[in-house]
C-alpha atoms as a PDB file:
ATOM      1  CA  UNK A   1     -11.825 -18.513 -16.408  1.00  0.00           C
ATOM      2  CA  UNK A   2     -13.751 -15.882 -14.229  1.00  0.00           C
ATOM      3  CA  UNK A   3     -16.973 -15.991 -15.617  1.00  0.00           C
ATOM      4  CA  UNK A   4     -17.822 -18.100 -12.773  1.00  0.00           C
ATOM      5  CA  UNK A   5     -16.918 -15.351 -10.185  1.00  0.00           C
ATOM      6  CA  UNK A   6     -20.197 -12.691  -9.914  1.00  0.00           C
ATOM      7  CA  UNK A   7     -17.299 -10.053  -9.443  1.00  0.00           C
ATOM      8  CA  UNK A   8     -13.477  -9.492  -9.429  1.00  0.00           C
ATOM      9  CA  UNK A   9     -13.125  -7.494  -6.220  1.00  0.00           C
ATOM     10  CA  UNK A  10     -12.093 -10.285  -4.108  1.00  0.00           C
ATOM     11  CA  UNK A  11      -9.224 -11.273  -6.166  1.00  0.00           C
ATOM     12  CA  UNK A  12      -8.168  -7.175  -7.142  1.00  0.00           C
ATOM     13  CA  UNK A  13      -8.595  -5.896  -3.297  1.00  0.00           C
ATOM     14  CA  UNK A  14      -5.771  -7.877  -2.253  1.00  0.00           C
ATOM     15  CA  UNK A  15      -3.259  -5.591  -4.225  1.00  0.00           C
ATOM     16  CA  UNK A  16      -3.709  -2.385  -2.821  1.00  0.00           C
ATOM     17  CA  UNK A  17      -4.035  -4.511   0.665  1.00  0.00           C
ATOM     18  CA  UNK A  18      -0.037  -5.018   0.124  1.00  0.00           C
ATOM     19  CA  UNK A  19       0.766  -2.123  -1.664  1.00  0.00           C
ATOM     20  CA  UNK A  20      -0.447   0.296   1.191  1.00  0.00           C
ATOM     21  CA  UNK A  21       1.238  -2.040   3.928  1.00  0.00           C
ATOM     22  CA  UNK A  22       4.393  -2.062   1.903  1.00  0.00           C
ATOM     23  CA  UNK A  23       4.603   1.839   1.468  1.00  0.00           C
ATOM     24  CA  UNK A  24       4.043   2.704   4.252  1.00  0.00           C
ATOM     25  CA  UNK A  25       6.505   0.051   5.915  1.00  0.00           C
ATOM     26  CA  UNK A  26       9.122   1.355   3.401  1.00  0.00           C
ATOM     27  CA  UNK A  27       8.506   5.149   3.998  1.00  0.00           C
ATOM     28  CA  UNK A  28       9.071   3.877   7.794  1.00  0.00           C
ATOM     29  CA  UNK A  29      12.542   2.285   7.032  1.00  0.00           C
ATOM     30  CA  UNK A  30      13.559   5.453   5.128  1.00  0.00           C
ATOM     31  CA  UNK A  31      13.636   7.950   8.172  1.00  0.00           C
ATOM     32  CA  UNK A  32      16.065   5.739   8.866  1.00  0.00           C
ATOM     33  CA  UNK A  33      17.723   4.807   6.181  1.00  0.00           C
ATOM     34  CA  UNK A  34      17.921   7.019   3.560  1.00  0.00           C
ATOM     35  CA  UNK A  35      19.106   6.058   0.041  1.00  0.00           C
ATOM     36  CA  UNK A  36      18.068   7.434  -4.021  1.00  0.00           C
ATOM     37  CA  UNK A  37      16.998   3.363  -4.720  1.00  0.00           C
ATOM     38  CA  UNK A  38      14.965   3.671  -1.591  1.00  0.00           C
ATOM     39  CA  UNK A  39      12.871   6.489  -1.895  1.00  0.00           C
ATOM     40  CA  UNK A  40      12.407   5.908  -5.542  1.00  0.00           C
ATOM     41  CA  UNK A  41      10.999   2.049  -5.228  1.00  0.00           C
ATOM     42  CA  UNK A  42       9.067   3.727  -2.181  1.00  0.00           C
ATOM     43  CA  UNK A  43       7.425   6.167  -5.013  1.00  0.00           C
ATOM     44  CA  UNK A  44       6.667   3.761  -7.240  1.00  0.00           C
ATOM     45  CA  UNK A  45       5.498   1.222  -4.938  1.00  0.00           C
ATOM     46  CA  UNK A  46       2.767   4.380  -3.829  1.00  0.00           C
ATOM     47  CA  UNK A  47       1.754   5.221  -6.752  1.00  0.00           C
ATOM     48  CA  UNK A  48       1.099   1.225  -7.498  1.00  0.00           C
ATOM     49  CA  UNK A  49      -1.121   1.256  -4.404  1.00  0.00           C
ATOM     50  CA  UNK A  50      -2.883   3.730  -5.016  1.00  0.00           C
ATOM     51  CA  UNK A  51      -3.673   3.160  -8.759  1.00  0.00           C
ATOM     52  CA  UNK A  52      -4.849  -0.434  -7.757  1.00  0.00           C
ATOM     53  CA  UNK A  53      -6.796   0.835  -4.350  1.00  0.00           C
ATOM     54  CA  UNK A  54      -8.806   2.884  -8.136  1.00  0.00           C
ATOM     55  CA  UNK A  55      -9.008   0.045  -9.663  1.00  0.00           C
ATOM     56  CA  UNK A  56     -10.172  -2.053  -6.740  1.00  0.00           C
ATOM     57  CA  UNK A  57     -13.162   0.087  -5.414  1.00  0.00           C
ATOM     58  CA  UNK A  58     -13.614   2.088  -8.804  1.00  0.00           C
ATOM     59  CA  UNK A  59     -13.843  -0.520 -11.347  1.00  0.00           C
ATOM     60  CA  UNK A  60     -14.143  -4.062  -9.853  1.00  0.00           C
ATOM     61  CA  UNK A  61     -16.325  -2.605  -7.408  1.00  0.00           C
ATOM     62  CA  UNK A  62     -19.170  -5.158  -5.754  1.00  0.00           C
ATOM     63  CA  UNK A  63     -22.299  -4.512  -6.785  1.00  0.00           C
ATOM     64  CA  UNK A  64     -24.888  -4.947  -3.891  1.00  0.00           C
ATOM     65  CA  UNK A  65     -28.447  -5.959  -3.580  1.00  0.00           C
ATOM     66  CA  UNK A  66     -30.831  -4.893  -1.170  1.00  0.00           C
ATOM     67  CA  UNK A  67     -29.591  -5.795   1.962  1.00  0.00           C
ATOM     68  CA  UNK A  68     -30.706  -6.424   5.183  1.00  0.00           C
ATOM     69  CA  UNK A  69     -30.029  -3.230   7.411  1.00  0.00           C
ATOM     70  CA  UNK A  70     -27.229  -4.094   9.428  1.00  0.00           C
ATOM     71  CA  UNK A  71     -25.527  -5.608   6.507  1.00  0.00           C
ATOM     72  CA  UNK A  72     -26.167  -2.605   4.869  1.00  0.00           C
ATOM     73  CA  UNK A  73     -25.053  -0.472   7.355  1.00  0.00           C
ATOM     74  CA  UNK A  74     -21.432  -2.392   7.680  1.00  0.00           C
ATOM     75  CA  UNK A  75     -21.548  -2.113   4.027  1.00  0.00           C
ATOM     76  CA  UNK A  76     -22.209   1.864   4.001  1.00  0.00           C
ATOM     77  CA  UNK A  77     -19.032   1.939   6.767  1.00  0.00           C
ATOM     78  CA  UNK A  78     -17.099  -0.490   4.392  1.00  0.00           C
ATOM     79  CA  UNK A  79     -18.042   2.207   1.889  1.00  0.00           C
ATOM     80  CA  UNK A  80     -16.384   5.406   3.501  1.00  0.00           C
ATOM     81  CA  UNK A  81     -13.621   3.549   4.740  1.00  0.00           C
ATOM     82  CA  UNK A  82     -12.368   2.460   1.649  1.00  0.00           C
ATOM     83  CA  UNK A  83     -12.970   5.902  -0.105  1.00  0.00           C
ATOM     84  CA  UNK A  84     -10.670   7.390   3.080  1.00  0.00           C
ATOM     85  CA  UNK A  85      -8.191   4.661   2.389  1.00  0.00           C
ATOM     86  CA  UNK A  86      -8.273   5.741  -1.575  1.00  0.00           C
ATOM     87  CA  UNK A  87      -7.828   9.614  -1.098  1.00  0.00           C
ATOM     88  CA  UNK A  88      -5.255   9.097   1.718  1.00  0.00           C
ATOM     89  CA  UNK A  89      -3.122   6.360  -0.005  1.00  0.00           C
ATOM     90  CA  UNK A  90      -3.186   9.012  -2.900  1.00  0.00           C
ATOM     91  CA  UNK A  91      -1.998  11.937  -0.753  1.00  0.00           C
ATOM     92  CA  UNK A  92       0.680   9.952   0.729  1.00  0.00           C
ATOM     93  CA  UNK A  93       1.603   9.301  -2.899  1.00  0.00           C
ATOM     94  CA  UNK A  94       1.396  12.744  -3.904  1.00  0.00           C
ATOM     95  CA  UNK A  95       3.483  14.045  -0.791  1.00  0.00           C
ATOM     96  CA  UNK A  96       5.822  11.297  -1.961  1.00  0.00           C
ATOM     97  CA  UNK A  97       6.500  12.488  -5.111  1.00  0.00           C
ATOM     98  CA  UNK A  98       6.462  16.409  -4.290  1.00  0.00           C
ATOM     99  CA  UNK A  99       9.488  14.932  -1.565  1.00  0.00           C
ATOM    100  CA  UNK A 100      10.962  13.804  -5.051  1.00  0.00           C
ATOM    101  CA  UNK A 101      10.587  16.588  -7.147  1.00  0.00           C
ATOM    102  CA  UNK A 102      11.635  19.263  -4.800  1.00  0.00           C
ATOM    103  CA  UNK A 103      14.265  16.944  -3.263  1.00  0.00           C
ATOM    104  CA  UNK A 104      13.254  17.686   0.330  1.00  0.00           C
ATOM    105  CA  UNK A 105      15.177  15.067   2.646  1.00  0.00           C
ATOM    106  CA  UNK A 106      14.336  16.765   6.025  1.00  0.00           C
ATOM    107  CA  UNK A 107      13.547  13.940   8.755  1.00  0.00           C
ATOM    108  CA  UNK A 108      10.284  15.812   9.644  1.00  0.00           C
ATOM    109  CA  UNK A 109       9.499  15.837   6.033  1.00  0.00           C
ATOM    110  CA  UNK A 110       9.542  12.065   5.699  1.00  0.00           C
ATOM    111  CA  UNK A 111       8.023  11.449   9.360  1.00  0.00           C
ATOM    112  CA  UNK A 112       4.572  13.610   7.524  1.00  0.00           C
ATOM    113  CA  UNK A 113       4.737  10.907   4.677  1.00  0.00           C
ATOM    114  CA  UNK A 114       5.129   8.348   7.334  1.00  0.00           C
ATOM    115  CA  UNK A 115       2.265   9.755   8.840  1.00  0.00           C
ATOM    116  CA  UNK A 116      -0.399  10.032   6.125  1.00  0.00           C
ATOM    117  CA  UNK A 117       1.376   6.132   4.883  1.00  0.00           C
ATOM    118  CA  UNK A 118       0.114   5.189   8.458  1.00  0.00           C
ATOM    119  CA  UNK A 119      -3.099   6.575   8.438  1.00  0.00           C
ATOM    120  CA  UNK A 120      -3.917   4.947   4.808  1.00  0.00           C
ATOM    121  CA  UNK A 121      -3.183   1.377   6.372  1.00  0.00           C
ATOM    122  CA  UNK A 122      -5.366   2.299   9.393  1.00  0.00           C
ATOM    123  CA  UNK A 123      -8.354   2.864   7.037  1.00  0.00           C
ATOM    124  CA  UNK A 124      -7.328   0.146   5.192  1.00  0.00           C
ATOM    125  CA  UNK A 125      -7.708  -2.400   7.977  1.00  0.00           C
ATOM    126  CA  UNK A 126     -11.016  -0.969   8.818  1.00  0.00           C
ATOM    127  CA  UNK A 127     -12.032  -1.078   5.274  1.00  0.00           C
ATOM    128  CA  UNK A 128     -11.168  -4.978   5.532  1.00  0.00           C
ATOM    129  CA  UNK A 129     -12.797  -4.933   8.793  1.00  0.00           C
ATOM    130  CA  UNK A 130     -15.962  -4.186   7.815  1.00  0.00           C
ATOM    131  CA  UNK A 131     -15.621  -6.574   4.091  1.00  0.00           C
ATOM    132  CA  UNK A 132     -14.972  -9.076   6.427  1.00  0.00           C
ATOM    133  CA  UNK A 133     -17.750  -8.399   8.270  1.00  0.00           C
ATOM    134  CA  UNK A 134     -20.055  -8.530   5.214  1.00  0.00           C
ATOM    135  CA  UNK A 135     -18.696 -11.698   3.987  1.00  0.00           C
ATOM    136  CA  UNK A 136     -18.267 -14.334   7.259  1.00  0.00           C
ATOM    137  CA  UNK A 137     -20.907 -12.727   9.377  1.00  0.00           C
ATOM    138  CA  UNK A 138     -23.530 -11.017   7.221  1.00  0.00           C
ATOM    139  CA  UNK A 139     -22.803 -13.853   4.164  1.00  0.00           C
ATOM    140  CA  UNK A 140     -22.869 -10.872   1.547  1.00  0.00           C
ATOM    141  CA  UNK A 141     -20.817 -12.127  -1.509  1.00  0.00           C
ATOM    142  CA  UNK A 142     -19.988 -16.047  -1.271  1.00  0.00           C
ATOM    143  CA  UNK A 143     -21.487 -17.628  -3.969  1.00  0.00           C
ATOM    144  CA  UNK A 144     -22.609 -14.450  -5.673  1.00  0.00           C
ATOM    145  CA  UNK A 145     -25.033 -14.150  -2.337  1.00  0.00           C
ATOM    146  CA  UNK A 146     -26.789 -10.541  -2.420  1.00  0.00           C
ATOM    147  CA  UNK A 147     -24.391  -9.034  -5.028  1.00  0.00           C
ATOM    148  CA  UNK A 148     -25.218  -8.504  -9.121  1.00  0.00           C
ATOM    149  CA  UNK A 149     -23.139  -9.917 -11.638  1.00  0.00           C
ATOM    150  CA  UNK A 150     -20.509  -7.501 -13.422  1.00  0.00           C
ATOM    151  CA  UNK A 151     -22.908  -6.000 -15.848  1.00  0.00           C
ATOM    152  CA  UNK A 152     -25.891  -6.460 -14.722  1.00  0.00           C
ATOM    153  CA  UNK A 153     -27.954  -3.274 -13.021  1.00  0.00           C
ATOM    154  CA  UNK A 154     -28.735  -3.155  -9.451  1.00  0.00           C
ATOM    155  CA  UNK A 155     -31.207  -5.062  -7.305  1.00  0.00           C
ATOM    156  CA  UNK A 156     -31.009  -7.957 -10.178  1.00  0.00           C
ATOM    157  CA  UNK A 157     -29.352 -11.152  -8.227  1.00  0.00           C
ATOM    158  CA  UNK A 158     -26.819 -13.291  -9.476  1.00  0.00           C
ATOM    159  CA  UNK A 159     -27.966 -16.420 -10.556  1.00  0.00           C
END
């Protein structure tokens, strides 16, 4: 069924896309609403972004070609913004869950996890930004275009 895809990081990405948005629209409805179901489904709902954002750029990660070097530098950018986006979603989950543990339900307390939530969704949307880029403008990736096969070692093209 997805042996005719060269990779699986189109269909994965879009996961931790919604995961990140949701958490960090959640974490913003609980500074003002505060409730145990709440900041619980808020948890869980950050630790499933940030376990797929792992499994998006960790293990169905695009392999690239050589590419041309703007393409290559978008992709380099595309690069670092989506590591940002994977070590911030997972400190917003890990403030989350220390907020948990320690029960601290101080308004300030929940405006930081706000804060970091809000700054994961920034890189986020950059990270797409510059995928986006690679795909419509510099054609990286439709068709298997300038990225290997899962399995295959770099620089070999898909066929």
């Amino acid at each position: 069924m997805f042996s005719d895809f060269p990779n699986l990081h189109p269909l994965v990405v879009h996961f931790p896309i919604v995961l990140i948005l949701l958490s960090a629209a959640l974490q913003g409805l609980l500074i003002f609403k505060d409730s145990q179901q709440l900041r619980w489904g808020t948890l869980i709902i950050m630790g499933a972004a940030f376990v797929s954002a792992v499994v998006s750029s960790k293990i169905f990660h695009a392999h690239i070609t050589e590419l041309p070097p703007l393409a290559n530098q978008i992709y380099q950018d595309h690069e670092r913004y989506s590591d940002y986006t994977l070590w911030i979603s997972g400190l917003t989950f890990l403030f989350r869950g220390i907020g948990e543990f320690y029960q601290i339900q101080r308004r300030s307390y929940e405006g930081l996890v706000l804060a970091s939530a809000l700054v994961a969704a920034v890189f986020l949307s950059l990270t797409g930004h510059r995928g986006a880029q690679l795909v419509y403008l510099e054609g990286v990736g439709p068709q298997g275009n300038l990225v290997t096969r899962e399995g295959q070692e770099h620089g070999a093209t898909a066929e």
